[in-house]
Protein backbone atom coordinates (compact mmCIF):
# COMPACT_ATOMS: atom_id res chain seq x y z
CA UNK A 1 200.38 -65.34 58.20
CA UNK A 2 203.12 -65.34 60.78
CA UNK A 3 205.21 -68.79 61.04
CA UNK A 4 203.44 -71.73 62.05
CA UNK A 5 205.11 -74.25 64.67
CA UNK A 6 205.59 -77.84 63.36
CA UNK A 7 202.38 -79.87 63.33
CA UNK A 8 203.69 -83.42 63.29
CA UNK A 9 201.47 -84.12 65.85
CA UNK A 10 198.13 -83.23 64.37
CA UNK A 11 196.65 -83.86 60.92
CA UNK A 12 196.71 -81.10 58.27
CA UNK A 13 193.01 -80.82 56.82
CA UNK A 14 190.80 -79.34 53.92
CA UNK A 15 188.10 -78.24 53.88
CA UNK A 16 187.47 -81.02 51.19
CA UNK A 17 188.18 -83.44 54.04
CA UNK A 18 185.00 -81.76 55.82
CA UNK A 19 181.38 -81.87 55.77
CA UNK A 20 180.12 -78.92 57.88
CA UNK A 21 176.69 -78.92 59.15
CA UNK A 22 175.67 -76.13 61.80
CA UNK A 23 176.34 -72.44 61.66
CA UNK A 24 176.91 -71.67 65.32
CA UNK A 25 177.16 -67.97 64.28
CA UNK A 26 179.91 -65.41 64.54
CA UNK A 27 182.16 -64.87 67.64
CA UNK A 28 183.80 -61.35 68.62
CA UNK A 29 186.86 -60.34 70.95
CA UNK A 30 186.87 -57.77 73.75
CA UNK A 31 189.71 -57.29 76.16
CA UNK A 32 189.06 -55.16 79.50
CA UNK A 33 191.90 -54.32 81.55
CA UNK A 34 192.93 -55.26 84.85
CA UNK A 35 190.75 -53.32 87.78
CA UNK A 36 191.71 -49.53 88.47
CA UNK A 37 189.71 -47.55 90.77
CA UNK A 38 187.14 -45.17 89.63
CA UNK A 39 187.99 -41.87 91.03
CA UNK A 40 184.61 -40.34 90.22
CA UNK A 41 182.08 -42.71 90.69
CA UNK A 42 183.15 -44.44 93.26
CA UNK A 43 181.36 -45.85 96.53
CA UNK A 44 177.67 -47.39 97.14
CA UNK A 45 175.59 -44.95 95.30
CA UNK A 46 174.26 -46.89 92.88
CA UNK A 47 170.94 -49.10 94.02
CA UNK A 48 170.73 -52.44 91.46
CA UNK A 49 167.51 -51.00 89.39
CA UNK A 50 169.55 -48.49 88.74
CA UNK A 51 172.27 -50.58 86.86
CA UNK A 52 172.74 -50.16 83.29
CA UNK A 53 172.43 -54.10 82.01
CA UNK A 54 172.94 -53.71 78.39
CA UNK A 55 176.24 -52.52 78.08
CA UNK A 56 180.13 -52.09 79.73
CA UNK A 57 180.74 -48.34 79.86
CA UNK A 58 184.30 -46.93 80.48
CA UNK A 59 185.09 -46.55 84.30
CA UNK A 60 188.00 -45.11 86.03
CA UNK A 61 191.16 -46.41 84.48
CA UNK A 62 189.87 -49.33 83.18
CA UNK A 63 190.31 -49.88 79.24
CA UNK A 64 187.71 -51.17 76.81
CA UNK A 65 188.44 -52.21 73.56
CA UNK A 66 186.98 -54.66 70.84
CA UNK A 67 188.95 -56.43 67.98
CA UNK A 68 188.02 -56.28 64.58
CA UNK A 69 187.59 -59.36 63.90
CA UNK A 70 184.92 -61.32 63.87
CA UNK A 71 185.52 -65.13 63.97
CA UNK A 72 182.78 -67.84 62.25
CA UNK A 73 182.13 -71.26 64.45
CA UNK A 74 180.72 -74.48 62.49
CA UNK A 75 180.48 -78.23 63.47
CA UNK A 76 180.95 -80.84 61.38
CA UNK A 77 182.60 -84.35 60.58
CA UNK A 78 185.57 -85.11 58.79
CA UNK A 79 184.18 -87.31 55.90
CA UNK A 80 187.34 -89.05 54.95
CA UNK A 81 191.06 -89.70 55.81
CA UNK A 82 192.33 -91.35 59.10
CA UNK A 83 190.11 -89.17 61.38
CA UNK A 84 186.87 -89.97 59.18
CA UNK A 85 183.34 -89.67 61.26
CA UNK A 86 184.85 -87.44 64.03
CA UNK A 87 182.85 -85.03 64.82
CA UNK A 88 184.34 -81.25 65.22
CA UNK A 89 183.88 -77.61 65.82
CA UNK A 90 185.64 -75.52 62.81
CA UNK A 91 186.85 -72.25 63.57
CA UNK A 92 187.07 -69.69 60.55
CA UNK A 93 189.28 -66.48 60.85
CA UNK A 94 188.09 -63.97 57.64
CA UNK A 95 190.17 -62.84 55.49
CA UNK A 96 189.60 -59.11 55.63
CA UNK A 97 190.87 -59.37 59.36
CA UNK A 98 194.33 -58.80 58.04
CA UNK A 99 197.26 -59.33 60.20
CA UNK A 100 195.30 -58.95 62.80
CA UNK A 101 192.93 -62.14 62.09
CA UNK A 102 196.38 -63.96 60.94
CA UNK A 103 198.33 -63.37 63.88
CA UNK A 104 195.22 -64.22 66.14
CA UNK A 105 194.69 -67.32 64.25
CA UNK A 106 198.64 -68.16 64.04
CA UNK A 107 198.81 -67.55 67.97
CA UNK A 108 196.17 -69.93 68.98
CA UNK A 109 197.79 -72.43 66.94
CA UNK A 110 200.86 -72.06 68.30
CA UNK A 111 199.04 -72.36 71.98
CA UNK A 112 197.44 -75.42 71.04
CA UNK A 113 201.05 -76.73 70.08
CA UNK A 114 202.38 -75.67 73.29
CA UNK A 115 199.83 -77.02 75.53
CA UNK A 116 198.73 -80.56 73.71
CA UNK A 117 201.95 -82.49 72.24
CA UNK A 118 201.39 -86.28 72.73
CA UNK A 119 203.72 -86.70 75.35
CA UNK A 120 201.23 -84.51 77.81
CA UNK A 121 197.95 -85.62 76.03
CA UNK A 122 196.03 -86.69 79.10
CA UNK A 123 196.79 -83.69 81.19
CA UNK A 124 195.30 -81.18 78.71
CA UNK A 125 191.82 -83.04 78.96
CA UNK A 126 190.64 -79.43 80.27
CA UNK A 127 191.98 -77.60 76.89
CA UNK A 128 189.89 -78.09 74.00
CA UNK A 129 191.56 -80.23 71.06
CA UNK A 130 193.08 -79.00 68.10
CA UNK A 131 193.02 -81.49 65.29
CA UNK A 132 194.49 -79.64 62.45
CA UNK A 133 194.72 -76.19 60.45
CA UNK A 134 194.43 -74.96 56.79
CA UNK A 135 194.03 -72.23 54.50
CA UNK A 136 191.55 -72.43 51.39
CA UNK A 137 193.04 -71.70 48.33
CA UNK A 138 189.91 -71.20 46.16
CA UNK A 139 186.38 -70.64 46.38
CA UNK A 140 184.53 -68.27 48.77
CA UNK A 141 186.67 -68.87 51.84
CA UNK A 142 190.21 -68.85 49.70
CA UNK A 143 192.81 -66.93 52.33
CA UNK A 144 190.88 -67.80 55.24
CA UNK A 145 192.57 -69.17 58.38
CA UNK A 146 190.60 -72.45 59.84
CA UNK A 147 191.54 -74.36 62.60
CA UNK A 148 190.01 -78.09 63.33
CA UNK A 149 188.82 -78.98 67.19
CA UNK A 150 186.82 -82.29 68.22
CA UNK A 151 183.48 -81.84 69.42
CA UNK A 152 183.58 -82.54 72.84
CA UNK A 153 180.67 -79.68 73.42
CA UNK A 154 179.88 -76.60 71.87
CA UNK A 155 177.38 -75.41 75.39
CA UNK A 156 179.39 -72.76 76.86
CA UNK A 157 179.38 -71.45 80.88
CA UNK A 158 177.72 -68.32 79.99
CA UNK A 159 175.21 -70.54 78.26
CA UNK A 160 174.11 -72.58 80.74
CA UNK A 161 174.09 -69.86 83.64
CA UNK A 162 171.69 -68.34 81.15
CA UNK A 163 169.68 -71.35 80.62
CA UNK A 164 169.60 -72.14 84.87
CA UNK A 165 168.47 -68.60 85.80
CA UNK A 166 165.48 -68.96 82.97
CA UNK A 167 164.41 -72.42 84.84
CA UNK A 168 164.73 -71.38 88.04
CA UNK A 169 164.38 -73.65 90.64
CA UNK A 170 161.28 -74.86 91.35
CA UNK A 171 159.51 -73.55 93.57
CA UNK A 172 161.33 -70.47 94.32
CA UNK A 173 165.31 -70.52 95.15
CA UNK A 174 166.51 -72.45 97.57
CA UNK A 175 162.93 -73.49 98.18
CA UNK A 176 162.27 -76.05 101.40
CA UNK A 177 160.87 -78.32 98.89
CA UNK A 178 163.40 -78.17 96.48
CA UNK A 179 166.62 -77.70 98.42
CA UNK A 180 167.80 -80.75 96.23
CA UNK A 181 167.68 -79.41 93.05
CA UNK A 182 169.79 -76.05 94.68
CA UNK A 183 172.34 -78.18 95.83
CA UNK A 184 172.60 -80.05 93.00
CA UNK A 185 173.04 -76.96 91.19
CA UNK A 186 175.67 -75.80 93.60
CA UNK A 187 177.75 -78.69 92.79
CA UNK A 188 177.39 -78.15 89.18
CA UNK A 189 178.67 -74.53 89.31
CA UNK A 190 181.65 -75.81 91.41
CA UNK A 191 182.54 -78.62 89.53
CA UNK A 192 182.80 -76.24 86.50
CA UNK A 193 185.07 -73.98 88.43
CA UNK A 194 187.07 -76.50 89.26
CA UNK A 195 187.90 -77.73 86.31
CA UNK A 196 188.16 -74.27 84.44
CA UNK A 197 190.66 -73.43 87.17
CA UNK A 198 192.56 -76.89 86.52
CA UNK A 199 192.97 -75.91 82.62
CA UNK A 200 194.72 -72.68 83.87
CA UNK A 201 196.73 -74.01 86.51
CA UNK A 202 197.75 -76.67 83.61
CA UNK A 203 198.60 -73.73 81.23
CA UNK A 204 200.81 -72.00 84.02
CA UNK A 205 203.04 -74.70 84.15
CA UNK A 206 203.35 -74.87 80.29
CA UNK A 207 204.10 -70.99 80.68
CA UNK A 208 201.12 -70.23 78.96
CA UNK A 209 198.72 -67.49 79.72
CA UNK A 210 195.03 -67.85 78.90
CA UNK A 211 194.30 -63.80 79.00
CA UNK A 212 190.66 -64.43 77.72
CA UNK A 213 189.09 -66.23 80.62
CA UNK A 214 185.15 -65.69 81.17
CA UNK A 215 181.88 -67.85 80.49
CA UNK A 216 181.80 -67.63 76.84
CA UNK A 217 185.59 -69.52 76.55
CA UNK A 218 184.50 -72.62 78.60
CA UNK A 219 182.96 -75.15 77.45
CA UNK A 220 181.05 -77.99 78.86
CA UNK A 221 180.64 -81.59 77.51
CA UNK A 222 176.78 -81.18 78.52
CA UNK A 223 174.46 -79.17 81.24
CA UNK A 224 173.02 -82.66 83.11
CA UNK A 225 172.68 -81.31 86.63
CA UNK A 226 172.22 -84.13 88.77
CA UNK A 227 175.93 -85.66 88.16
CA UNK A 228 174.43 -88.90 85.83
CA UNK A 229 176.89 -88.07 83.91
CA UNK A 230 180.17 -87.08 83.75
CA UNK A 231 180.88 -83.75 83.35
CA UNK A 232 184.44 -82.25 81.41
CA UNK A 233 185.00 -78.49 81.41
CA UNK A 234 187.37 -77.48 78.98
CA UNK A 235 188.86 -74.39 77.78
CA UNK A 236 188.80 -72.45 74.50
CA UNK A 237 189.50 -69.17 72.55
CA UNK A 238 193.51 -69.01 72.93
CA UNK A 239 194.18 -66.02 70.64
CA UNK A 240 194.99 -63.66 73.08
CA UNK A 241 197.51 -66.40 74.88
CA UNK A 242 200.74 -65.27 75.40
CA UNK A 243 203.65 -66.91 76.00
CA UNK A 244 205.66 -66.47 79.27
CA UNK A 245 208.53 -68.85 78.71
CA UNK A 246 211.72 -68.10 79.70
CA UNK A 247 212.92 -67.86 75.95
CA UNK A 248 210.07 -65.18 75.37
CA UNK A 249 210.35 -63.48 78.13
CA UNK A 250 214.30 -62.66 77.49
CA UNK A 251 214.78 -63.10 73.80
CA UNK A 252 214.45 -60.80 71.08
CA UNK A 253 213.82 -61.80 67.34
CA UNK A 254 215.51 -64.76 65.66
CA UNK A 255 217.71 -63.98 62.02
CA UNK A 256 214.62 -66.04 60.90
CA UNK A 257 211.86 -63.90 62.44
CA UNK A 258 213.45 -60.61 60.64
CA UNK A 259 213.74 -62.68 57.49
CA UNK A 260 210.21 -63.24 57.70
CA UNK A 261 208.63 -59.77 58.22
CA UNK A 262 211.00 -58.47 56.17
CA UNK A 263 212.72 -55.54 58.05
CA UNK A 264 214.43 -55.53 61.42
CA UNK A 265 212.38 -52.66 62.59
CA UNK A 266 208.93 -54.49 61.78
CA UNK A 267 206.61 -55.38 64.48
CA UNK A 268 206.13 -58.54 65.49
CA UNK A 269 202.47 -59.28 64.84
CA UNK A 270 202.02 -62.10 67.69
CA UNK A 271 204.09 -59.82 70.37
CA UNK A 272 201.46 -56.95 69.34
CA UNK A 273 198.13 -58.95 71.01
CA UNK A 274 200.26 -58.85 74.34
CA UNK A 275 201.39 -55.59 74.31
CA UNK A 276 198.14 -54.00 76.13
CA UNK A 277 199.32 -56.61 78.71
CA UNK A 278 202.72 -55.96 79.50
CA UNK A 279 201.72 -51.85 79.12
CA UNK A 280 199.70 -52.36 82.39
CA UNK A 281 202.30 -54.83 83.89
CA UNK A 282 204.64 -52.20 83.92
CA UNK A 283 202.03 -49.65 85.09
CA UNK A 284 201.91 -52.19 88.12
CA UNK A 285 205.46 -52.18 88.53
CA UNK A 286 205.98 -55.55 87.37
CA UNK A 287 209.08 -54.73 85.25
CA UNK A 288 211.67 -57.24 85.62
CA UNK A 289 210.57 -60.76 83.73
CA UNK A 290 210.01 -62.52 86.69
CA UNK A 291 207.70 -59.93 88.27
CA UNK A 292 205.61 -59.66 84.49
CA UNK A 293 204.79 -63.45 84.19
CA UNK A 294 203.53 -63.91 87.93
CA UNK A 295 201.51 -60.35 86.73
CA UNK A 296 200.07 -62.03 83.73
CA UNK A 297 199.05 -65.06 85.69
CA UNK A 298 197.23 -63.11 88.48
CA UNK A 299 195.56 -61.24 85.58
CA UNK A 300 194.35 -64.64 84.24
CA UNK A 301 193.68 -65.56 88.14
CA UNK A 302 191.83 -61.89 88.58
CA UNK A 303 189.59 -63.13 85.11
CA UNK A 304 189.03 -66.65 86.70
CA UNK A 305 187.56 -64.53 89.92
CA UNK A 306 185.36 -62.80 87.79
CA UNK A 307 184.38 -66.19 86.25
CA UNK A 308 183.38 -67.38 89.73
CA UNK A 309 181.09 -64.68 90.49
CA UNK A 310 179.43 -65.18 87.43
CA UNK A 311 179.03 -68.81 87.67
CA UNK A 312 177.86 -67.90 91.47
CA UNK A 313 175.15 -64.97 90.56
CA UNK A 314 173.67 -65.62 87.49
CA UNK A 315 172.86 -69.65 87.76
CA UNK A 316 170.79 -68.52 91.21
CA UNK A 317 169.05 -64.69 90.62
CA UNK A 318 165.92 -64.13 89.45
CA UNK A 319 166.35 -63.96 85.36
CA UNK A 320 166.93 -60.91 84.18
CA UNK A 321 168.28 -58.80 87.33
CA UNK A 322 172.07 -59.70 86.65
CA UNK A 323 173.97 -60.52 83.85
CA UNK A 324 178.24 -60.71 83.33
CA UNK A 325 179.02 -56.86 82.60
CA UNK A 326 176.87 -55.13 85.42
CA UNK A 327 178.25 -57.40 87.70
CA UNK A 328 181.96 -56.68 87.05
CA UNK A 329 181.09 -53.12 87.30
CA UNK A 330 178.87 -53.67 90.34
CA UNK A 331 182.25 -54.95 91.87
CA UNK A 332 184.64 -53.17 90.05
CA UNK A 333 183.08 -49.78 89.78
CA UNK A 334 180.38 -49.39 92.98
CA UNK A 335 182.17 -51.48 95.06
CA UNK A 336 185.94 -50.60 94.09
CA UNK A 337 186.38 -54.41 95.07
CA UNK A 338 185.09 -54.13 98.27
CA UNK A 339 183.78 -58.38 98.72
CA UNK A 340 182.28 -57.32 102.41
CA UNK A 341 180.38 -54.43 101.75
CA UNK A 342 179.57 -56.14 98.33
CA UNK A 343 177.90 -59.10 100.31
CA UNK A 344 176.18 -57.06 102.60
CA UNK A 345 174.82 -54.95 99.75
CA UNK A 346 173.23 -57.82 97.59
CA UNK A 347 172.03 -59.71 100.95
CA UNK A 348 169.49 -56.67 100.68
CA UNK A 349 168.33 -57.63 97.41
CA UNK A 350 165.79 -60.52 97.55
CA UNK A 351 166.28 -61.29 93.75
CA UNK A 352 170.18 -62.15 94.69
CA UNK A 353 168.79 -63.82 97.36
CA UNK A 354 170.29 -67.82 96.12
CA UNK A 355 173.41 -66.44 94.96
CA UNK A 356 174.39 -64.98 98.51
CA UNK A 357 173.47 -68.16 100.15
CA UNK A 358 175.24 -69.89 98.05
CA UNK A 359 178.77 -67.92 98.22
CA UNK A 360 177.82 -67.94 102.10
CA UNK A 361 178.77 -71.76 102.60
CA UNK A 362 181.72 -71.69 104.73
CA UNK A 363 183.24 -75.26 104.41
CA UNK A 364 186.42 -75.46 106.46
CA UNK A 365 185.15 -71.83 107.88
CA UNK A 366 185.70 -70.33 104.32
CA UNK A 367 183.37 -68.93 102.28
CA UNK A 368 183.23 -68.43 99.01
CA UNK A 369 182.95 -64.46 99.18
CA UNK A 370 186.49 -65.37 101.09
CA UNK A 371 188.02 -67.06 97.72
CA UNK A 372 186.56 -64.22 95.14
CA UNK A 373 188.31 -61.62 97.65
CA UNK A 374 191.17 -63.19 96.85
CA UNK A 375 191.14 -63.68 93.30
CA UNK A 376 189.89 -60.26 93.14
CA UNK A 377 192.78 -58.58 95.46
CA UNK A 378 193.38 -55.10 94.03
CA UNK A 379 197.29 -55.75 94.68
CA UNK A 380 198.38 -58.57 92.20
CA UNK A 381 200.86 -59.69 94.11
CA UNK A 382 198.55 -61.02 96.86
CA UNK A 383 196.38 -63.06 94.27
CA UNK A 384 196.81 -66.88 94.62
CA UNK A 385 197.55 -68.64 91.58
CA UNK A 386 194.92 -71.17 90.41
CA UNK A 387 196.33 -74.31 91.72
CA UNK A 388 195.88 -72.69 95.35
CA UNK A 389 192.87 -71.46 94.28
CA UNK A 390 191.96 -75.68 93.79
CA UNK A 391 193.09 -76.09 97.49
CA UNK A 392 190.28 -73.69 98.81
CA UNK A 393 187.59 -74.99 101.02
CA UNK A 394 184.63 -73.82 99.14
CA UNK A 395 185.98 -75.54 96.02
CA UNK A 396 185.97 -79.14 97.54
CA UNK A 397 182.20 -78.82 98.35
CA UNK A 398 180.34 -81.30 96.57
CA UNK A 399 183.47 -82.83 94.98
CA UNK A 400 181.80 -85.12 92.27
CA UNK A 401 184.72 -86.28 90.26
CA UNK A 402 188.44 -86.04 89.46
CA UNK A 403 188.69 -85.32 86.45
């Protein structure tokens, strides 16, 4: 496993110091690229029935791929030591995921490091928290990577979006009767937003990329609706971040680096997860270091967009008619990231019926069709970065908290 950063902030483990309790079952990665027009099956052919929603096919440009490697998710308690009775979420990369599942593992440590020292504790309350990391030396799980996070939640956005459409709301959406509950709702989705957009902006400024943003890598402290009680969105899954520092950006290998892989030709196994990232920076013409960190943050910013049309559609359609991957390729795909002919399109479909409304409020005289246009901007360069993206009308509607 690649070099781990100093952890004098956070408390080594075992998994002798752990009682785990709940299989939360396995976790996968898949990474699709930045948007690129499909030349073939472009325009507004495609009516909704007619969307495939059980799987992401290859369109245009745009590349699929999925890792091998699976990761396993527990909770449990630490059952002894300073940190005894908290309760946490265990993360467990497998050993046959080679130096693949090591230099995953070894690069969300790092991120963790990066992002939560105890001088900056309080403002990375919207990044989950890493308590420790180990490596079993016997038994079933000897040579597996594990990282430690506190429990603060293990309901993810894609979760509850699921969960929402399924209840519905009442009696029909945005029903007379129950235009409380919609607008309670409304706020919900937001406040999530919000908060998943704060993370980001926070990992910006620590020259941090997320580069795995979507509903299944926030979490939520709970799904209470009607704002009882508090809600805190945070951020997970950092394997894929990559580090945009001035020192990475411009520096090559240390004496120390080549010592450690052993030739001076040898890849660098952490550099490797970005390099699908900077191959479609340059694509972009983002070539000089400047021009390929503000590229990787629009591509988190692009992801974030995404995000919001999720947390928009799905929470609000009839169940079943939408889920994450035909609406990216609704946009993407039919739409080549058209937002105006998109809304028009889905204001035809009854069964989208809430989620339209919803994207329609125009507080301040923007909507928010007028903010996912601009996190979705085909040219990069015109993307906002996520702490303008806070500053946008539609995202101080029903402003419940600041946290």
């Amino acid at each position: 496993m690649p070099r781990r950063p100093p952890l004098a902030w956070a408390r080594t483990a075992a998994l002798q110091d752990l009682v785990i309790e709940t299989s939360l079952g396995t976790m996968g990665f898949m990474n699709v690229s930045s948007y690129a027009p499909d030349t073939e099956q472009g325009g507004v052919r495609l009516g909704a029935s007619q969307l495939d929603l059980g799987s992401i096919q290859q369109r245009g440009k745009q590349e699929l791929s999925s890792g091998g490697v699976s990761v396993r998710l527990y909770t449990g308690r630490v059952k002894r030591g300073p940190g005894g009775g908290t309760r946490v979420v265990l993360k467990a990369y497998p050993q046959d995921g080679g130096k693949e599942a090591d230099a995953m593992a070894a690069n969300e440590l790092a991120a963790h490091c990066s992002l939560q020292p105890p001088a900056v504790v309080k403002e990375a309350q919207h990044i989950c928290t890493l308590l420790g990391g180990f490596m079993p030396r016997s038994g079933a799980s000897a040579g597996e990577q594990w990282l430690v996070f506190r429990n603060d939640g293990t309901t993810t956005a894609a979760q509850w979006a699921q969960q929402a459409s399924q209840a519905g709301l009442g009696g029909g959406l945005f029903s007379v009767f129950d235009r409380g509950r919609a607008e309670r709702r409304q706020a919900f989705a937001l406040e999530v937003l919000r908060q998943t957009l704060k993370g980001l902006a926070y990992m910006h400024s620590r020259n941090r990329l997320h580069q795995s943003v979507g509903p299944s890598s926030v979490i939520l402290s709970g799904t209470d609706e009607t704002g009882s009680r508090p809600l805190l969105v945070r951020l997970r899954d950092l394997a894929f971040s990559v580090d945009v520092s001035e020192a990475a950006l411009y520096g090559g290998a240390t004496l120390a680096d080549i010592w450690e892989r052993g030739r001076i030709d040898a890849k660098d196994p952490l550099k490797q997860l970005a390099a699908g990232l900077w191959r479609r920076a340059e694509q972009e013409g983002a070539r000089t270091e400047t021009e390929r960190r503000n590229y990787g943050i629009a591509d988190d910013v692009y992801a974030a967009g995404l995000l919001l049309a999720c947390m928009a559609f799905i929470p609000f359609c009839e169940p079943g008619s939408i889920d994450a991957p035909s609406l990216q390729r609704l946009l993407e795909s039919t739409f080549r990231l058209d937002i105006e002919a998109a809304r028009e399109y889905c204001d035809a479909d009854e069964r989208w019926a809430g989620a339209v409304q919803f994207l329609d409020s125009a507080a301040g005289g923007a909507s928010g069709w007028d903010l996912l246009a601009a996190m979705l901007n085909p040219e990069w360069r015109r993307r906002p970065t996520a702490e303008s993206c806070l500053n946008h009308p539609f995202l101080k509607e029903y402003v419940a908290n600041d946290a």
